[in-house]
C-alpha atoms as a PDB file:
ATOM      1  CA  UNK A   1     -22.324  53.463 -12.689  1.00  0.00           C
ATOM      2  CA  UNK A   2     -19.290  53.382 -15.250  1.00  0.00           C
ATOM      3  CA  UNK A   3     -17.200  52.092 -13.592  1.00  0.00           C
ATOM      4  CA  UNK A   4     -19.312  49.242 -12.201  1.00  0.00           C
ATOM      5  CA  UNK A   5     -20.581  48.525 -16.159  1.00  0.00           C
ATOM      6  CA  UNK A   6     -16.651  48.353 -16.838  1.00  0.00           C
ATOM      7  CA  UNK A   7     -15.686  46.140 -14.258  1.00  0.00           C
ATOM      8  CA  UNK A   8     -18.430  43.802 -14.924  1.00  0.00           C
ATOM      9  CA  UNK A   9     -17.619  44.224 -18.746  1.00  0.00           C
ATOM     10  CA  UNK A  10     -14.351  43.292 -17.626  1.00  0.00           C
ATOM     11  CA  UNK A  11     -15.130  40.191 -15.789  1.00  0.00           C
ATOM     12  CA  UNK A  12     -17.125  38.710 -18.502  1.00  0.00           C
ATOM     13  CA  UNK A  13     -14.134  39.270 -20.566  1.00  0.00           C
ATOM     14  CA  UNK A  14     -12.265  37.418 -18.190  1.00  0.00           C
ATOM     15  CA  UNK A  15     -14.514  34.582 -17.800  1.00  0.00           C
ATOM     16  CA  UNK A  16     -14.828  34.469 -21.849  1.00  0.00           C
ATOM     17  CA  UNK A  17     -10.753  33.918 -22.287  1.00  0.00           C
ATOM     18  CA  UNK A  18     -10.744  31.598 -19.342  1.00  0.00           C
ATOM     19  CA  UNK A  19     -13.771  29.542 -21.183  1.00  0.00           C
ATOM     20  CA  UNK A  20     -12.226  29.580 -24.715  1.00  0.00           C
ATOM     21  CA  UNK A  21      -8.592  28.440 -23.074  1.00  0.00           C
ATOM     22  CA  UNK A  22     -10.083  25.553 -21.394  1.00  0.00           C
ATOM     23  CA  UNK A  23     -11.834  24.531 -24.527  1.00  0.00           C
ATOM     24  CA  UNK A  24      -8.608  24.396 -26.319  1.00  0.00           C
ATOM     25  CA  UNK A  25      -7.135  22.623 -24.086  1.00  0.00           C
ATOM     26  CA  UNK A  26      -9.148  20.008 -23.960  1.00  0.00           C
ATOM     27  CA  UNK A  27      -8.651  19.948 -27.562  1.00  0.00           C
ATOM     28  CA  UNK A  28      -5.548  19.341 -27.028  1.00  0.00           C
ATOM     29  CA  UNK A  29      -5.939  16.632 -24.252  1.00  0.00           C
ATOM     30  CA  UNK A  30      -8.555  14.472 -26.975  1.00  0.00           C
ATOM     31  CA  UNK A  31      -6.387  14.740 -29.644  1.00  0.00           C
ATOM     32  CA  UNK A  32      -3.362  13.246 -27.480  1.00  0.00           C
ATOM     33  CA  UNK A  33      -0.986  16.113 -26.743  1.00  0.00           C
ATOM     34  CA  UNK A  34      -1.969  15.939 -23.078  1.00  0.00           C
ATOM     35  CA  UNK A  35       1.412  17.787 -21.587  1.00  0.00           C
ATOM     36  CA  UNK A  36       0.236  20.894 -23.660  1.00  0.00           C
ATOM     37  CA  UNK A  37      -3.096  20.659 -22.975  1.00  0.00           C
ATOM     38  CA  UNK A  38      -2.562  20.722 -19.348  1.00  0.00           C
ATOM     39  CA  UNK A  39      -0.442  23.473 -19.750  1.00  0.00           C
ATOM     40  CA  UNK A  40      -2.870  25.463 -20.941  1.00  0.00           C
ATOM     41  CA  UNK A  41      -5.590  24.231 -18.137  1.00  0.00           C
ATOM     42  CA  UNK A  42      -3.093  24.964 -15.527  1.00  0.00           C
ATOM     43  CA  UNK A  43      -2.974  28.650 -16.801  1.00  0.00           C
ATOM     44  CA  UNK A  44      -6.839  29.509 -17.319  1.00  0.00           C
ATOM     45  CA  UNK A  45      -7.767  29.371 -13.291  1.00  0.00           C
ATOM     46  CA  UNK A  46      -5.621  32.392 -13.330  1.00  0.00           C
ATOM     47  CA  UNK A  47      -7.893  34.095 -15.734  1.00  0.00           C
ATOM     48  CA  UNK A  48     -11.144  33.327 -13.689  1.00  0.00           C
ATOM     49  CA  UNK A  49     -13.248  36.005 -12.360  1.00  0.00           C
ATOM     50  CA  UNK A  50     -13.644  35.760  -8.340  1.00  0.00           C
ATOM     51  CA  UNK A  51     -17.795  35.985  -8.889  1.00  0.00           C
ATOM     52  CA  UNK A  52     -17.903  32.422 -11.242  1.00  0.00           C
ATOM     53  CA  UNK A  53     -16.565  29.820  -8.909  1.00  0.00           C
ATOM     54  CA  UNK A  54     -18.472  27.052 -11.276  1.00  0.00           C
ATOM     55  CA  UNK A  55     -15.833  27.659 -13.601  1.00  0.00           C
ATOM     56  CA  UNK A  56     -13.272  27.826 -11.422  1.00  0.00           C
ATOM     57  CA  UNK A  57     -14.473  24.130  -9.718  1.00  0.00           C
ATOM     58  CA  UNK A  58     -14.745  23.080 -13.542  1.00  0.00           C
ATOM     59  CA  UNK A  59     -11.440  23.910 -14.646  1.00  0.00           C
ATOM     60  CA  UNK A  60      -9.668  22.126 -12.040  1.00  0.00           C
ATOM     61  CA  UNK A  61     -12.161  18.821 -12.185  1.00  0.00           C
ATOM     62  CA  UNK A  62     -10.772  18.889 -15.422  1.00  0.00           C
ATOM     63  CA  UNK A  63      -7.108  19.452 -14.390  1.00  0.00           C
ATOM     64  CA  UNK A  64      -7.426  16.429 -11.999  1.00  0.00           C
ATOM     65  CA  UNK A  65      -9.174  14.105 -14.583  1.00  0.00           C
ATOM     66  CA  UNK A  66      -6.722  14.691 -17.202  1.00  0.00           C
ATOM     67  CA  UNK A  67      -3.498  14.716 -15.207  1.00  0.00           C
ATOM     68  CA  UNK A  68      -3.817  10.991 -14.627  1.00  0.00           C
ATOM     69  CA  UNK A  69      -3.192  10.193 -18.309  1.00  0.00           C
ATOM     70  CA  UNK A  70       0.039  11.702 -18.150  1.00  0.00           C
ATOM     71  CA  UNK A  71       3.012   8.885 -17.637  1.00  0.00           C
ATOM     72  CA  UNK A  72       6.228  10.619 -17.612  1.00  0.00           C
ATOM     73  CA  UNK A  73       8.799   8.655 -19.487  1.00  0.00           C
ATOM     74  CA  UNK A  74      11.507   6.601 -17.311  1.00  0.00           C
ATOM     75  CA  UNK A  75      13.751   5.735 -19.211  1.00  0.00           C
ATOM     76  CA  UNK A  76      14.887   5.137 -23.624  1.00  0.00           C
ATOM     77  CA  UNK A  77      16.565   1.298 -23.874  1.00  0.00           C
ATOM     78  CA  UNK A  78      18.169   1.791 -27.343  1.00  0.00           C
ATOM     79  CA  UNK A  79      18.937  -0.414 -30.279  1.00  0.00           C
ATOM     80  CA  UNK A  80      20.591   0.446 -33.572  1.00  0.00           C
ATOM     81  CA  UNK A  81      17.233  -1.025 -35.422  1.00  0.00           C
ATOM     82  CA  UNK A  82      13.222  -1.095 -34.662  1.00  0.00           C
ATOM     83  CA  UNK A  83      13.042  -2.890 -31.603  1.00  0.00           C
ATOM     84  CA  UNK A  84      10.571  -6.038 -32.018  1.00  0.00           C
ATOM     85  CA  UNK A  85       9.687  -7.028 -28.151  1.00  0.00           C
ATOM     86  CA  UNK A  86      10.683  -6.592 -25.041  1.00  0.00           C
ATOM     87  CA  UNK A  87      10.092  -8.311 -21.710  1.00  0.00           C
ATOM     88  CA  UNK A  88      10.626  -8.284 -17.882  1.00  0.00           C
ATOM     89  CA  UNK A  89      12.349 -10.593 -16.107  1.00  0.00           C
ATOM     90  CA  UNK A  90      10.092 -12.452 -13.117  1.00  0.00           C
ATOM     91  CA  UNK A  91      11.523 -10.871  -9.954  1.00  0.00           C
ATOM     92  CA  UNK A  92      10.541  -7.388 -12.075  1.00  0.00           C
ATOM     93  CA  UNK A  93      14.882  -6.432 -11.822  1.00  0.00           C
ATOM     94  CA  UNK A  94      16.135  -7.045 -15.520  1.00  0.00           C
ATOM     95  CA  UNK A  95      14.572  -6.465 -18.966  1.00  0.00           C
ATOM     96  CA  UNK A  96      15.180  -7.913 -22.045  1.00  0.00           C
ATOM     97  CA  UNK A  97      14.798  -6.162 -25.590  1.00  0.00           C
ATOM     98  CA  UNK A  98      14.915  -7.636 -28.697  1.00  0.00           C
ATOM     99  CA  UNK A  99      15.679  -5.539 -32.225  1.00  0.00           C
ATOM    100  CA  UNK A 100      15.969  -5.968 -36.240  1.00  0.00           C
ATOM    101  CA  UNK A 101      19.429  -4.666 -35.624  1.00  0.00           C
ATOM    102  CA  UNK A 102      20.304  -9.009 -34.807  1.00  0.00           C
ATOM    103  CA  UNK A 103      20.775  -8.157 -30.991  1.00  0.00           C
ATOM    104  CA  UNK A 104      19.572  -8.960 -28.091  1.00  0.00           C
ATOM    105  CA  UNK A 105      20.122  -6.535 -24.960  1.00  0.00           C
ATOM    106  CA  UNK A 106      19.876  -6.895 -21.056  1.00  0.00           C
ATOM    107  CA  UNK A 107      19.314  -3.936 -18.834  1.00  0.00           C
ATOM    108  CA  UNK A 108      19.233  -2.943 -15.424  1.00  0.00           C
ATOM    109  CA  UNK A 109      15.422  -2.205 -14.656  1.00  0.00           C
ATOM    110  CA  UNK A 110      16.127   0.380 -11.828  1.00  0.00           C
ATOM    111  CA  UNK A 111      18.537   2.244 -13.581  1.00  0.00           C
ATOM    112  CA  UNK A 112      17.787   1.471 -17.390  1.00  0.00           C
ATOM    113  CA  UNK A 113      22.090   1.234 -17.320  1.00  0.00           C
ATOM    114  CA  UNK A 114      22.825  -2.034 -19.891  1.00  0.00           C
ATOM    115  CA  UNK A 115      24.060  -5.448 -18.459  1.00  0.00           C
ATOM    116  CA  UNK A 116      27.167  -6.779 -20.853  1.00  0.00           C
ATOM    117  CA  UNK A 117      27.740  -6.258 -24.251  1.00  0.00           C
ATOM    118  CA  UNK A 118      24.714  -6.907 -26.575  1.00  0.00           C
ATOM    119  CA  UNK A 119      23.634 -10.607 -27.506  1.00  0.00           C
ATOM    120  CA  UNK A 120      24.489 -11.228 -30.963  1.00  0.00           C
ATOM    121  CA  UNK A 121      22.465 -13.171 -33.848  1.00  0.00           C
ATOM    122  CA  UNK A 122      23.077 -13.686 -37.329  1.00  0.00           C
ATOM    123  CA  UNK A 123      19.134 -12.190 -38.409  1.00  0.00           C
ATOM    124  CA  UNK A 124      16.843  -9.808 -36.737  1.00  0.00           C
ATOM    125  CA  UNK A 125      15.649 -11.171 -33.210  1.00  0.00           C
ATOM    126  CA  UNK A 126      11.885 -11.697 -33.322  1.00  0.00           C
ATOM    127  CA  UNK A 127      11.348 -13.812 -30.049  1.00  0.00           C
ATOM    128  CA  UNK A 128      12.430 -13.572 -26.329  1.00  0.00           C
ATOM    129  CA  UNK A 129      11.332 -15.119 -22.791  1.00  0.00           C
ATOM    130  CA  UNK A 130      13.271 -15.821 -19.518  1.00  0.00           C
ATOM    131  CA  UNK A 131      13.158 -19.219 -17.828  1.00  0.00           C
ATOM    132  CA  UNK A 132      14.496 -20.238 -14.697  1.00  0.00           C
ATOM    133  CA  UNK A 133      17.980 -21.536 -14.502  1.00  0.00           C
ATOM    134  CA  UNK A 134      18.549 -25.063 -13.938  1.00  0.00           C
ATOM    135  CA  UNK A 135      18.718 -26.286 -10.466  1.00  0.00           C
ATOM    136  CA  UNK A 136      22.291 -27.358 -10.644  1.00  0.00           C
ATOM    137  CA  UNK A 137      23.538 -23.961 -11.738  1.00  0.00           C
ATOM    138  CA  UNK A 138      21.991 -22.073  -8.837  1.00  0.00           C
ATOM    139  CA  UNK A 139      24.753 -22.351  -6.672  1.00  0.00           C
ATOM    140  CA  UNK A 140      26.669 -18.638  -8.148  1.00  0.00           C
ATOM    141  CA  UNK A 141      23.090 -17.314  -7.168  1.00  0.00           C
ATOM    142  CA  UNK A 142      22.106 -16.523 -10.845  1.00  0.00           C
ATOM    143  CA  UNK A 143      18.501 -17.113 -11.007  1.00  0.00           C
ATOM    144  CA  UNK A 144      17.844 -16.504 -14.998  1.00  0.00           C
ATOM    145  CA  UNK A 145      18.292 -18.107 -18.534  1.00  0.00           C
ATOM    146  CA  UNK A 146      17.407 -16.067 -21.769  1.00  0.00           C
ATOM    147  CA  UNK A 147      16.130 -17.623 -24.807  1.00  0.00           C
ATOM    148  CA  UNK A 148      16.174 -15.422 -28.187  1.00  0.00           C
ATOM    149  CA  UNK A 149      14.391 -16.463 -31.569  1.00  0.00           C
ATOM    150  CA  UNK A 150      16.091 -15.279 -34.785  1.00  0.00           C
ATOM    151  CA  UNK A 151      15.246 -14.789 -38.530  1.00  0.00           C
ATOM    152  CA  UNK A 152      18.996 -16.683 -38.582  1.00  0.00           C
ATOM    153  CA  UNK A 153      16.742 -20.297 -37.651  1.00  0.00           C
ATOM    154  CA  UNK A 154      18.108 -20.193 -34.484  1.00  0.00           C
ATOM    155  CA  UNK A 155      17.482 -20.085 -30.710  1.00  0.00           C
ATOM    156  CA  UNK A 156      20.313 -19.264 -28.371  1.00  0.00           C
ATOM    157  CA  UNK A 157      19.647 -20.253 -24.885  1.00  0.00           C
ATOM    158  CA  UNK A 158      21.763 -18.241 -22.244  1.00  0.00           C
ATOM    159  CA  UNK A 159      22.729 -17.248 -18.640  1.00  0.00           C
ATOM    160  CA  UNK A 160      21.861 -14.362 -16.666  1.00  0.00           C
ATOM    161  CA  UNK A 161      25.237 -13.940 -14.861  1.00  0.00           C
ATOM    162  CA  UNK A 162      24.881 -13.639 -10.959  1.00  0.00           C
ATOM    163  CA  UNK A 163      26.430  -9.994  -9.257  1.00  0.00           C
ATOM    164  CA  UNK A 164      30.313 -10.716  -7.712  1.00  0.00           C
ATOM    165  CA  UNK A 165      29.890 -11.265  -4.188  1.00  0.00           C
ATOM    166  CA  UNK A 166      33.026 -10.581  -1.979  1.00  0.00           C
ATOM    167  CA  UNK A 167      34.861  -6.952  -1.192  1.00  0.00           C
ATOM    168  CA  UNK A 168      36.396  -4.589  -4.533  1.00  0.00           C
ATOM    169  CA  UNK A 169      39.875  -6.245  -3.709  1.00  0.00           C
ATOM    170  CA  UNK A 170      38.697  -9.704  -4.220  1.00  0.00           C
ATOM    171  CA  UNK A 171      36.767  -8.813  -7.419  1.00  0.00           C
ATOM    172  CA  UNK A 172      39.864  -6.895  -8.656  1.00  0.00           C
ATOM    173  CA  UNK A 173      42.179  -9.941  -7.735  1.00  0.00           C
ATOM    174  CA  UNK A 174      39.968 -12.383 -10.005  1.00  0.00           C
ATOM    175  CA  UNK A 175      39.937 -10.047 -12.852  1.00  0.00           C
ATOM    176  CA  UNK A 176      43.555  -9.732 -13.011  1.00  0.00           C
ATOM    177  CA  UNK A 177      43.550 -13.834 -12.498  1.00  0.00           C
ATOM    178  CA  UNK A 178      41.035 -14.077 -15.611  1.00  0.00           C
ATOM    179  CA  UNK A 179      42.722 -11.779 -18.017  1.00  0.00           C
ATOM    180  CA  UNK A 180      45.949 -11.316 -17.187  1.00  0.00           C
ATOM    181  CA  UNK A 181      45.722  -7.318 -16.829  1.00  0.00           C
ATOM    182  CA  UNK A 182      46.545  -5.065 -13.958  1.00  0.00           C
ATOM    183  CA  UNK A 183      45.479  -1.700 -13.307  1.00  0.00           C
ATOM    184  CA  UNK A 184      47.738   0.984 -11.637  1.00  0.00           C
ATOM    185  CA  UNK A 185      46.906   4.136  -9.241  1.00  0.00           C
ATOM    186  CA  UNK A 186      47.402   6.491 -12.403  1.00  0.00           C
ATOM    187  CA  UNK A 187      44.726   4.294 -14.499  1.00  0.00           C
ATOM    188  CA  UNK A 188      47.359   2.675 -16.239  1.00  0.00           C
ATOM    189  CA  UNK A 189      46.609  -0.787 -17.868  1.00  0.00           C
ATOM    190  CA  UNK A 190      49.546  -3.083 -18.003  1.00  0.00           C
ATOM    191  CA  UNK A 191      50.219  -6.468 -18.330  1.00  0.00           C
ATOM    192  CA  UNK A 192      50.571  -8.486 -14.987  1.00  0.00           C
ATOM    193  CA  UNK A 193      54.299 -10.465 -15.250  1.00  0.00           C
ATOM    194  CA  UNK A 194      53.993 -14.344 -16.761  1.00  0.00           C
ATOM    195  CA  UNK A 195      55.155 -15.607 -13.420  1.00  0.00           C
ATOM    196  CA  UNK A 196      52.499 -13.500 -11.210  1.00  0.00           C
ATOM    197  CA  UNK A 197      49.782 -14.169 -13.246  1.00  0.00           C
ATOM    198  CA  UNK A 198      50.490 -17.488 -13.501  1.00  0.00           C
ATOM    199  CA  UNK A 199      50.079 -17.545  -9.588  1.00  0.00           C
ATOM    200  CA  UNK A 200      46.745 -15.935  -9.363  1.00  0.00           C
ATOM    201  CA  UNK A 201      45.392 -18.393 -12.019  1.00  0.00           C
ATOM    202  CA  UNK A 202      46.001 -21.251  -9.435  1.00  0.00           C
ATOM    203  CA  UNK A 203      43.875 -20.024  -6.204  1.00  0.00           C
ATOM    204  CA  UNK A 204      42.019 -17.158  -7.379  1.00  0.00           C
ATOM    205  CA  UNK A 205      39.467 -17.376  -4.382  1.00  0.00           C
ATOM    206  CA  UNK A 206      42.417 -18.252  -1.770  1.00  0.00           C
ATOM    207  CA  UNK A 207      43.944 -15.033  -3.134  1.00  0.00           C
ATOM    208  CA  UNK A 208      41.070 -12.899  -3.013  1.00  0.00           C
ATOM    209  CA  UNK A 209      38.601 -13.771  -5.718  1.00  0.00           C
ATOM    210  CA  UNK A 210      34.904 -13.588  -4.811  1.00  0.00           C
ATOM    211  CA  UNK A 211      33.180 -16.740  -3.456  1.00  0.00           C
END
């Protein structure tokens, strides 16, 4: 008879702490910290007795519910100053953010890696959109245009540049042809001769540029 008072002593202790955890969990959940307060839920099943299965059902009702306000974070696009909007691109692949630091930035949706150097103002940027690109400029296969709104009384309209087409020896060919640089197999950067770079700048695509 002891022993059976203790163990039921014992699961009504148990059934008590696994009660007053879930409570403060969802305290935590309501008051915003979801991570912790799932956390905590995830740990109080353990502390169930086997004879209360209501709790047990209740505890994980509530495990399910909750766990579909978490959104993990992707991804941090950073600016040097509050950043004022941002906004995605139409075909969902670029996004643009705008900050008080006077830039403008482009990055890579699927990788949140930037695109270029940031997009300079003279104020704090406090407007953004993409339009399409007209239809005579479609040809490189850029699809985009930016347009930023500054505190400078300006709007700067500009293009999204398309990706290089062609194989890494063509795109290294028209690189050299645009700035005059060459790059040897010990990661060397020199200049390219006057003569030979002269060359290049006549028929970049016939000598390997992209298309």
């Amino acid at each position: 008879m002891a022993r059976e008072r203790e163990a039921k002593q014992r699961r009504r202790y148990q059934g008590l702490s696994a009660g007053l955890l879930r409570d403060c969990a969802l305290r935590h959940c309501e008051d915003g910290d979801v991570g912790r307060g799932l956390l905590w839920l995830a740990q109080s099943p353990q502390m169930v007795p086997d004879d209360d299965p209501d709790l047990q059902r209740a505890i994980r009702t509530n495990l399910a519910g909750w766990q579909e306000q978490v959104h993990p974070l992707l991804g941090l696009l950073g600016h040097e100053a509050q950043v004022v909007m941002a906004g995605w691109s139409p075909d969902g692949r670029l996004i643009l953010t705008a900050g008080g630091d006077r830039t403008t930035r482009l990055w890579d949706a699927a990788t949140g890696h930037a695109i270029g150097r940031p997009l300079l103002h003279r104020g704090p940027v406090r407007a953004l959109a993409f339009g399409p690109r007209p239809r005579d400029s479609l040809a490189d296969g850029g699809r985009w245009t930016l347009v930023t709104g500054s505190e400078d009384k300006t709007a700067r309209i500009r293009e999204v540049p398309a990706p290089l087409s062609g194989s890494p020896d063509r795109i290294m060919l028209s690189l050299q042809a645009a700035n005059g640089l060459i790059l040897d197999a010990q990661g060397v950067v020199d200049f390219l001769p006057p003569a030979t770079w002269g060359w290049l700048r006549q028929e970049p695509v016939a000598l390997g540029g992209p298309r």
